[in-house]
PDB file of N, CA and C in Angstrom:
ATOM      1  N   UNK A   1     107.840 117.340  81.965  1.00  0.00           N
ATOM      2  CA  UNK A   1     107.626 115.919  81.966  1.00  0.00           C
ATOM      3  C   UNK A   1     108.088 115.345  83.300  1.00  0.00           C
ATOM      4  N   UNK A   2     107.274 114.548  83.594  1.00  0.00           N
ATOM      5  CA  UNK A   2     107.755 114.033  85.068  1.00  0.00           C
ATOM      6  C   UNK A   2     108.219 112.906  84.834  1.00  0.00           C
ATOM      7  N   UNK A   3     109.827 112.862  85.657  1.00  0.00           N
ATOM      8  CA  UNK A   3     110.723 111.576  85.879  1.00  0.00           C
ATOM      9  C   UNK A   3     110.069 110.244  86.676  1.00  0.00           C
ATOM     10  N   UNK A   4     109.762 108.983  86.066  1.00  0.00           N
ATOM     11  CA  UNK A   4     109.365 108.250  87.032  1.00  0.00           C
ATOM     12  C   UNK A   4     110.679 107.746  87.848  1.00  0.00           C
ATOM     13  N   UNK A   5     110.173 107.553  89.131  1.00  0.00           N
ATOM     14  CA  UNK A   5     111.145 106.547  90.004  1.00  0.00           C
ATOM     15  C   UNK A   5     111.016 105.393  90.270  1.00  0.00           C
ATOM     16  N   UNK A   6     111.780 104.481  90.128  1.00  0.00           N
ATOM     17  CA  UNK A   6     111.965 103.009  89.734  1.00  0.00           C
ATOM     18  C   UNK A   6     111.242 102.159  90.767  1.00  0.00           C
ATOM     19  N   UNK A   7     110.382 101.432  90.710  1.00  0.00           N
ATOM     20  CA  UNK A   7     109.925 101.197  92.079  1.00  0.00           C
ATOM     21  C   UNK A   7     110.450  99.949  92.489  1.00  0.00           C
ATOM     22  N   UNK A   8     110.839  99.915  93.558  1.00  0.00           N
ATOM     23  CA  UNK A   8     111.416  98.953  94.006  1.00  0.00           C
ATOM     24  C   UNK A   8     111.263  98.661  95.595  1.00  0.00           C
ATOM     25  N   UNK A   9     109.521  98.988  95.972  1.00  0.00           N
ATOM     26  CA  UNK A   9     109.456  98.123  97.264  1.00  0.00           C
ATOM     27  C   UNK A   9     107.663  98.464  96.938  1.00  0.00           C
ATOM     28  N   UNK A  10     106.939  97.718  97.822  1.00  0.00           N
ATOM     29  CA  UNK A  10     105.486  97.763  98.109  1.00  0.00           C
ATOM     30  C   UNK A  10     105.423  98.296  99.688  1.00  0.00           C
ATOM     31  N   UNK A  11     104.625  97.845 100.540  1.00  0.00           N
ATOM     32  CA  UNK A  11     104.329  98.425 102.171  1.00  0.00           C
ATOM     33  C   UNK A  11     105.148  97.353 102.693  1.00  0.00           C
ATOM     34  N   UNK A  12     104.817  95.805 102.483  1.00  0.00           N
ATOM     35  CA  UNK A  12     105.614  94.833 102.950  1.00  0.00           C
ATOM     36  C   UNK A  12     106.456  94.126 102.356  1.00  0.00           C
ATOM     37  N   UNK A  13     107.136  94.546 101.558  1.00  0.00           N
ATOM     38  CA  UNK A  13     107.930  93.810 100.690  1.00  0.00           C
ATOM     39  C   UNK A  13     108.855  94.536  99.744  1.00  0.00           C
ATOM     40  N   UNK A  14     109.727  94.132  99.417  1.00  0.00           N
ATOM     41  CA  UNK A  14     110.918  94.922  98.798  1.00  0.00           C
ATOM     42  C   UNK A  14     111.865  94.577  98.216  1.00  0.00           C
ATOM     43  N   UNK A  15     112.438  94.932  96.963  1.00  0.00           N
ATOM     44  CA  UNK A  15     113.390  94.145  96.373  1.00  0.00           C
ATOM     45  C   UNK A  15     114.723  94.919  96.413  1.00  0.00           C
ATOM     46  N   UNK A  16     115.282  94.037  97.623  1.00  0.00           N
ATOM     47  CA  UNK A  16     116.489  94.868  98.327  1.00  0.00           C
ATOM     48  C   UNK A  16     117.383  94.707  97.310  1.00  0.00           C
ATOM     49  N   UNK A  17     117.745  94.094  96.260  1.00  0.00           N
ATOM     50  CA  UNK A  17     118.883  94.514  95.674  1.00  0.00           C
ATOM     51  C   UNK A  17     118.889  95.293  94.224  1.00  0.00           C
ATOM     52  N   UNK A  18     117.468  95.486  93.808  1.00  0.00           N
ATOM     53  CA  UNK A  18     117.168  96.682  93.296  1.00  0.00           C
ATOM     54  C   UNK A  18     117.689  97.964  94.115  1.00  0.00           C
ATOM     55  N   UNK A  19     116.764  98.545  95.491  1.00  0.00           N
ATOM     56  CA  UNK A  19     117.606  99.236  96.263  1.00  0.00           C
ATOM     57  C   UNK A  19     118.879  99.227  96.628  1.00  0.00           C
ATOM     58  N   UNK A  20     119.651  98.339  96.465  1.00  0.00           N
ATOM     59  CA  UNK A  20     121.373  99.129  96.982  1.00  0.00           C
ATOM     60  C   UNK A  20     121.539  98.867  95.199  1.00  0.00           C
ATOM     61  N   UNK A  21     121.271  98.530  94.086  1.00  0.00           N
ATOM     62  CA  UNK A  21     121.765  99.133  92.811  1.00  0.00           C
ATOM     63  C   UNK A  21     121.790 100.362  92.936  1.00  0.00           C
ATOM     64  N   UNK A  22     120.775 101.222  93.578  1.00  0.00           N
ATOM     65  CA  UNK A  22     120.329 102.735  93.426  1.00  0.00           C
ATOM     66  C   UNK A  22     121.529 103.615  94.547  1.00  0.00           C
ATOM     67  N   UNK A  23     122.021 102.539  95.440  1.00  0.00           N
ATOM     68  CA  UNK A  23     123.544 103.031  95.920  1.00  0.00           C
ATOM     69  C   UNK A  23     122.594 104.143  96.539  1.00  0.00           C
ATOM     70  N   UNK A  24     121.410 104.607  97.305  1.00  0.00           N
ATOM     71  CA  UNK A  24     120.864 105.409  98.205  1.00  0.00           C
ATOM     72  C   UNK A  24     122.072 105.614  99.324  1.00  0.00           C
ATOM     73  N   UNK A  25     121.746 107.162  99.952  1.00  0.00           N
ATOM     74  CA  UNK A  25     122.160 107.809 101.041  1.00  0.00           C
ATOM     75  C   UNK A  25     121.341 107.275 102.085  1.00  0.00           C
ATOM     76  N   UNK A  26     120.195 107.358 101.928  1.00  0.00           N
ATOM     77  CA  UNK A  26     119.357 107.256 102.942  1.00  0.00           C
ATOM     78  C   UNK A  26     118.207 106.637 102.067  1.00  0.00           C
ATOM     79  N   UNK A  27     117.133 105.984 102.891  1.00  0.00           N
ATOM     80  CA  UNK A  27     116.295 105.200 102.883  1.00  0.00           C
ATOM     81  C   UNK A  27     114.639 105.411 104.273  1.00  0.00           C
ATOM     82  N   UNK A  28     113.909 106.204 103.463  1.00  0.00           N
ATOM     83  CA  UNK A  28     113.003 106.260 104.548  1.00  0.00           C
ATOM     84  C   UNK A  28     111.887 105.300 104.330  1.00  0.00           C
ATOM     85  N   UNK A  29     111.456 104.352 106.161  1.00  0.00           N
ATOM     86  CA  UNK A  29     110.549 103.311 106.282  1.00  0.00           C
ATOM     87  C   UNK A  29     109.833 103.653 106.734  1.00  0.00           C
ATOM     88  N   UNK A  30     108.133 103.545 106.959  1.00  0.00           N
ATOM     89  CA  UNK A  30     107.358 103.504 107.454  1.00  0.00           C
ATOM     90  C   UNK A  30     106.746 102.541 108.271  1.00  0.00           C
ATOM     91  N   UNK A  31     106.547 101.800 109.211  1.00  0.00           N
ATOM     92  CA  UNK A  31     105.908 101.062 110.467  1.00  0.00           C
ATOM     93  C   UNK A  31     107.045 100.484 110.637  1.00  0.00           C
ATOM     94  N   UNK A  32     106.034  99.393 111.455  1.00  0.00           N
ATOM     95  CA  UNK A  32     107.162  98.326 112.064  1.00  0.00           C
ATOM     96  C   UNK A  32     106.812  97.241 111.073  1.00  0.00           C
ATOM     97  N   UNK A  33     105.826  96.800 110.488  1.00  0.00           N
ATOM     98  CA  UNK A  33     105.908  95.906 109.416  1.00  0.00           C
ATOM     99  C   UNK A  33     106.656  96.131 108.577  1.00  0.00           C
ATOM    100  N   UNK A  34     107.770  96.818 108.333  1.00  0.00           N
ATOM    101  CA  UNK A  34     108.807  96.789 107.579  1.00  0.00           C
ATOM    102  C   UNK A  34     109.822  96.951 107.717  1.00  0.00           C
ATOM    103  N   UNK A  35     110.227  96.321 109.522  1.00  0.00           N
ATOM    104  CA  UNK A  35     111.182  95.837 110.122  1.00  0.00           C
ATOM    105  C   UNK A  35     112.248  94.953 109.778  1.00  0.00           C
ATOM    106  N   UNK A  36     111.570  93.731 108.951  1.00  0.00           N
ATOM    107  CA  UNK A  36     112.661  92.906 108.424  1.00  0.00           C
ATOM    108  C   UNK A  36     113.278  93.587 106.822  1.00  0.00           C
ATOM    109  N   UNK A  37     112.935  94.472 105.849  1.00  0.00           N
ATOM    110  CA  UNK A  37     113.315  94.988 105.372  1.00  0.00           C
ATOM    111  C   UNK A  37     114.532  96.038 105.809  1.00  0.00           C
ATOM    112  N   UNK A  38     113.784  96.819 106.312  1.00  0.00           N
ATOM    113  CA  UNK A  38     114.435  97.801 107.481  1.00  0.00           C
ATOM    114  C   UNK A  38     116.242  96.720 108.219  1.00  0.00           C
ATOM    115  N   UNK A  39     115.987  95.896 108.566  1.00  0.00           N
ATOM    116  CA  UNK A  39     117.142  95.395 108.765  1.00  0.00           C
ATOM    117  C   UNK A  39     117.971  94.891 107.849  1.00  0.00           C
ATOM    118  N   UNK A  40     117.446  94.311 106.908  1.00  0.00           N
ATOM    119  CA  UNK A  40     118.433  93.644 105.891  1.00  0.00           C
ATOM    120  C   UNK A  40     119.051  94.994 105.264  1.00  0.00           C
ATOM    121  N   UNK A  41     118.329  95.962 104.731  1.00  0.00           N
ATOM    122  CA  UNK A  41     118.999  97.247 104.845  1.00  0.00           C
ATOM    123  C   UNK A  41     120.267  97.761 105.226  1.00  0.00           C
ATOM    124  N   UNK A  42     119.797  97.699 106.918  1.00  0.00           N
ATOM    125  CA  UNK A  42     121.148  98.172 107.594  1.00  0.00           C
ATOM    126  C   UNK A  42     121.865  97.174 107.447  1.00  0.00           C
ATOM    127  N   UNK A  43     122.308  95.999 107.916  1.00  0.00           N
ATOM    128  CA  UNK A  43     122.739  94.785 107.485  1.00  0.00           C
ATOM    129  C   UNK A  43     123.809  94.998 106.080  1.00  0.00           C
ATOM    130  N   UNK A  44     123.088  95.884 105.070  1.00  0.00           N
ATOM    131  CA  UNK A  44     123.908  95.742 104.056  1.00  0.00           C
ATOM    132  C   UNK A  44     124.417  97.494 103.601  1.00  0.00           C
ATOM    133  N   UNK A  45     124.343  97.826 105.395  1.00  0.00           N
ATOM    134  CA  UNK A  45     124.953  99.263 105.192  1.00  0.00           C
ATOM    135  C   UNK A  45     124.589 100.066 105.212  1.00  0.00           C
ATOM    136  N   UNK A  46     123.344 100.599 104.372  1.00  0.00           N
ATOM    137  CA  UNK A  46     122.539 101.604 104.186  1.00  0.00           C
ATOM    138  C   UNK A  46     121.586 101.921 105.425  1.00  0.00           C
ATOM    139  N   UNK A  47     122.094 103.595 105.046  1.00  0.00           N
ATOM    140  CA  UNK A  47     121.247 104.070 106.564  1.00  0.00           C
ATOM    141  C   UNK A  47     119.763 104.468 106.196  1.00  0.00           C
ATOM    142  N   UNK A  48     119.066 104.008 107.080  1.00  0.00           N
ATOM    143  CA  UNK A  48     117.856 103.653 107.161  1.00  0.00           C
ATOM    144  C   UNK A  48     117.242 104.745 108.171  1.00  0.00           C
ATOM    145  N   UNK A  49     116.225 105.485 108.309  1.00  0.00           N
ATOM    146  CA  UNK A  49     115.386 106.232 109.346  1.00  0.00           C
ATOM    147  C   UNK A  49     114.073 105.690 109.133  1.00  0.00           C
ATOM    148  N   UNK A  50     113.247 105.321 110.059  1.00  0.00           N
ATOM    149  CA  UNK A  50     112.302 104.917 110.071  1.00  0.00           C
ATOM    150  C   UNK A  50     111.226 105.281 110.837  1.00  0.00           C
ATOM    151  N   UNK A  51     109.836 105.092 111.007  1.00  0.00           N
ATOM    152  CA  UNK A  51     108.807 106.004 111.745  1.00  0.00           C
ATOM    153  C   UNK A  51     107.555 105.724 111.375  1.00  0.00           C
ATOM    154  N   UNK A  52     107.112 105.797 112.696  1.00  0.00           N
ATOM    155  CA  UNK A  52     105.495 104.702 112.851  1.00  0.00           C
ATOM    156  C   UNK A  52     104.823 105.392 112.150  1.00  0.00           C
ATOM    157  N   UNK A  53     104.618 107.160 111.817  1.00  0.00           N
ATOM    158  CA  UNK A  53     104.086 108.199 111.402  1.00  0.00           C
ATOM    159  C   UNK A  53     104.615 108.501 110.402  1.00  0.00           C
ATOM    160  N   UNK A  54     103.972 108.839 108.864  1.00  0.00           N
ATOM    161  CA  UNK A  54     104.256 109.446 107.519  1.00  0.00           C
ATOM    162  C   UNK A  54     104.818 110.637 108.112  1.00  0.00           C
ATOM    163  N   UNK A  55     103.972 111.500 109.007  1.00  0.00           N
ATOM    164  CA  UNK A  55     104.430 112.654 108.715  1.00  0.00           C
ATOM    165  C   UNK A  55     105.546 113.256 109.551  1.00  0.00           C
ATOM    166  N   UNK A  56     106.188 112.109 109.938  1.00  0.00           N
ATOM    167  CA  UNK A  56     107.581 112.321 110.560  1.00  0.00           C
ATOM    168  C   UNK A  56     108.380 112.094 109.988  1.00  0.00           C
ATOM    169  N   UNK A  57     107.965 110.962 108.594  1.00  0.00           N
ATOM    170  CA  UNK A  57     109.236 110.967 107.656  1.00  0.00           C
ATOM    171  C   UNK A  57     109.273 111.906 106.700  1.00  0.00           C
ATOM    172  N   UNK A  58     108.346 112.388 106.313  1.00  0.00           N
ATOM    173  CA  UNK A  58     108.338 113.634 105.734  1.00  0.00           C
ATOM    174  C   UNK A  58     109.170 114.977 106.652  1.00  0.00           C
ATOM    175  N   UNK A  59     108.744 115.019 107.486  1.00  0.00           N
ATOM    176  CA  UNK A  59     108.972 115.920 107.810  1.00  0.00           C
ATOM    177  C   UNK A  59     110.482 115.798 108.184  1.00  0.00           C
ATOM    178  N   UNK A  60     111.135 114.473 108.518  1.00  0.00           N
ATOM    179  CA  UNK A  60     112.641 113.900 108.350  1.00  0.00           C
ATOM    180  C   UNK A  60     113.578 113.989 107.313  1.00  0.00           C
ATOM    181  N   UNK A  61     112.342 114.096 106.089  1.00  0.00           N
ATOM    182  CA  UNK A  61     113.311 114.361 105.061  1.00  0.00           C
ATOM    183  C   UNK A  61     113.897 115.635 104.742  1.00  0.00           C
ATOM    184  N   UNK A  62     112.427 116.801 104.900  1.00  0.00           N
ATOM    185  CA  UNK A  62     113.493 117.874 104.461  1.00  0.00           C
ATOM    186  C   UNK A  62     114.190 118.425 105.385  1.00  0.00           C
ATOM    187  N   UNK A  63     114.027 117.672 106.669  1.00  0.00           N
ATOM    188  CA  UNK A  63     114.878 118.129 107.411  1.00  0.00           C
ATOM    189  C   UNK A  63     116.548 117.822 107.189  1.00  0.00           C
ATOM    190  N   UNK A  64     116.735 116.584 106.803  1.00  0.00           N
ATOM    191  CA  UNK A  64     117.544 116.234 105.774  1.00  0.00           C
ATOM    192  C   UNK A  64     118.302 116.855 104.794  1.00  0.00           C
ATOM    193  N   UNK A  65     117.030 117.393 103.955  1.00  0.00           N
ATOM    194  CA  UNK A  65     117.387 118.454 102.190  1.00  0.00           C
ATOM    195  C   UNK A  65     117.821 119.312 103.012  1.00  0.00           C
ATOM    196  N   UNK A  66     117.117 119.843 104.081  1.00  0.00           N
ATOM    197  CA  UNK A  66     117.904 121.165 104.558  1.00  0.00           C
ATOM    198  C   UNK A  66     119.192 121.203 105.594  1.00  0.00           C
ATOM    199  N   UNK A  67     119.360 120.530 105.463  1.00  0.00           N
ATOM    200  CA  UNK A  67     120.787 120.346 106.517  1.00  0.00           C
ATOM    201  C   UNK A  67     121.541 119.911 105.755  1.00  0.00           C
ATOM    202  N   UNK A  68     121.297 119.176 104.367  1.00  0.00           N
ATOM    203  CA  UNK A  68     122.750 118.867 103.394  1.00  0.00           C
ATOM    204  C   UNK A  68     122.855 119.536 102.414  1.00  0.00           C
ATOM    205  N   UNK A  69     121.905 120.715 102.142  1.00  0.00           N
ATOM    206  CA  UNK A  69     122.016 121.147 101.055  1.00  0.00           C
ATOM    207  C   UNK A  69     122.307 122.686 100.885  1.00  0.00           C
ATOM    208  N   UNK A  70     123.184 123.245 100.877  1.00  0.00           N
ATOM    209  CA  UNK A  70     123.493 124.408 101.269  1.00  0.00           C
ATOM    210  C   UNK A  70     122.268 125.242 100.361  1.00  0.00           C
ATOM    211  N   UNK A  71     122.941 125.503  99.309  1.00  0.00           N
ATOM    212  CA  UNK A  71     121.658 126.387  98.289  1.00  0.00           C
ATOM    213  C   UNK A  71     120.369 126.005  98.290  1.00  0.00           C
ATOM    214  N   UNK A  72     119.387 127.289  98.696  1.00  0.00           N
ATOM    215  CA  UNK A  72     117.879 127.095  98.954  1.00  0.00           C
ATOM    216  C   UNK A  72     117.081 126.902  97.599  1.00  0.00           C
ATOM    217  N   UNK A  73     117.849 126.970  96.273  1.00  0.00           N
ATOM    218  CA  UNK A  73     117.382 126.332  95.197  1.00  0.00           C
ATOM    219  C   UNK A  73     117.085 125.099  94.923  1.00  0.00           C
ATOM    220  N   UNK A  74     118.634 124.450  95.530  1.00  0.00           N
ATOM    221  CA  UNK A  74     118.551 123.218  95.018  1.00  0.00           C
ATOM    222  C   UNK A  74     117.864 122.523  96.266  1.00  0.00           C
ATOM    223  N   UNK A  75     117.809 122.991  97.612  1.00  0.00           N
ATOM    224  CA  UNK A  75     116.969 122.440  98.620  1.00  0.00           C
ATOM    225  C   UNK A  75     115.366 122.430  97.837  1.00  0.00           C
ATOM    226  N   UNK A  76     115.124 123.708  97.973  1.00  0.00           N
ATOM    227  CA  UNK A  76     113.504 123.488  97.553  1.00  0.00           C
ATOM    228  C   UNK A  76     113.087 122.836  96.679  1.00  0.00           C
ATOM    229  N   UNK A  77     114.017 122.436  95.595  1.00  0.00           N
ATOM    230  CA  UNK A  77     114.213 121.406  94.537  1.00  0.00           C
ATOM    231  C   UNK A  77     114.021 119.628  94.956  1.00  0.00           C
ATOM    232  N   UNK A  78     115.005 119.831  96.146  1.00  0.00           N
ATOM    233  CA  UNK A  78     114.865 118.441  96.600  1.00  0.00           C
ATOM    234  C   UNK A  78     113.493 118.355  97.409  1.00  0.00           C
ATOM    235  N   UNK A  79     113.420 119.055  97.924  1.00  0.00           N
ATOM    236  CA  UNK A  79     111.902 118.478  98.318  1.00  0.00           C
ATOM    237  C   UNK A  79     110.560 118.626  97.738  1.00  0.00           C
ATOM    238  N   UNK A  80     110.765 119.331  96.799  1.00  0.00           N
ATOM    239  CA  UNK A  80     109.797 119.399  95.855  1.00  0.00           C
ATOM    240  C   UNK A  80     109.445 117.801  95.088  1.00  0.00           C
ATOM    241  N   UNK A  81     110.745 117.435  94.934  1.00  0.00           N
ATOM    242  CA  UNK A  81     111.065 116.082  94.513  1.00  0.00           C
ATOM    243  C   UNK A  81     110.496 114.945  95.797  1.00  0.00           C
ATOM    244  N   UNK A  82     110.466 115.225  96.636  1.00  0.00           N
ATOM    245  CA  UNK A  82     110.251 114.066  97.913  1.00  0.00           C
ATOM    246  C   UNK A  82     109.053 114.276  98.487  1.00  0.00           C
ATOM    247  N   UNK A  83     107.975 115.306  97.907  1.00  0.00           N
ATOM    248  CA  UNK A  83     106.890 115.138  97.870  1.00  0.00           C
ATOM    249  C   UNK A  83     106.361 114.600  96.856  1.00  0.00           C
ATOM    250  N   UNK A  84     107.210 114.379  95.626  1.00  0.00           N
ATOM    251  CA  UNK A  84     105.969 113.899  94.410  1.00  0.00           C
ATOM    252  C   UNK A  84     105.823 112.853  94.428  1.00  0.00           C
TER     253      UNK A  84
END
């Protein structure tokens, strides 16, 4: 059964205090139209990576899973998860 995840932003718009309920590590943005999001963000702490290109945040993330996650179980796990 697949877990849904809570949604709590569109492309331009976002309901930032849904997101810091979720107390995130990280937070990946896509363009610059989601600059003023993107700041209120940092603003309220949370680290933010961002990138004009999908497939740099993708490719940011498991770079991510794989640099914090020691076991290649629970890595391939996490990104299995951050593709769905």
């Amino acid at each position: 059964m697949r877990r849904e995840k809570p949604r709590v932003s569109a492309f331009t718009s976002a309901d930032i205090p849904k997101i810091l309920a979720l107390r995130p590590d990280l937070v990946f943005a896509f363009s610059d139209l989601q600059a003023d999001i993107v700041a209120e963000l940092i603003r309220a702490g949370v680290h933010v990576h961002c990138h004009r290109q999908e497939r740099f945040i993708i490719a940011r993330a498991r770079e991510t899973a794989n640099a914090t996650v020691a076991n290649d179980q629970h890595t391939n796990e996490l990104n299995r998860k951050i593709r769905s």
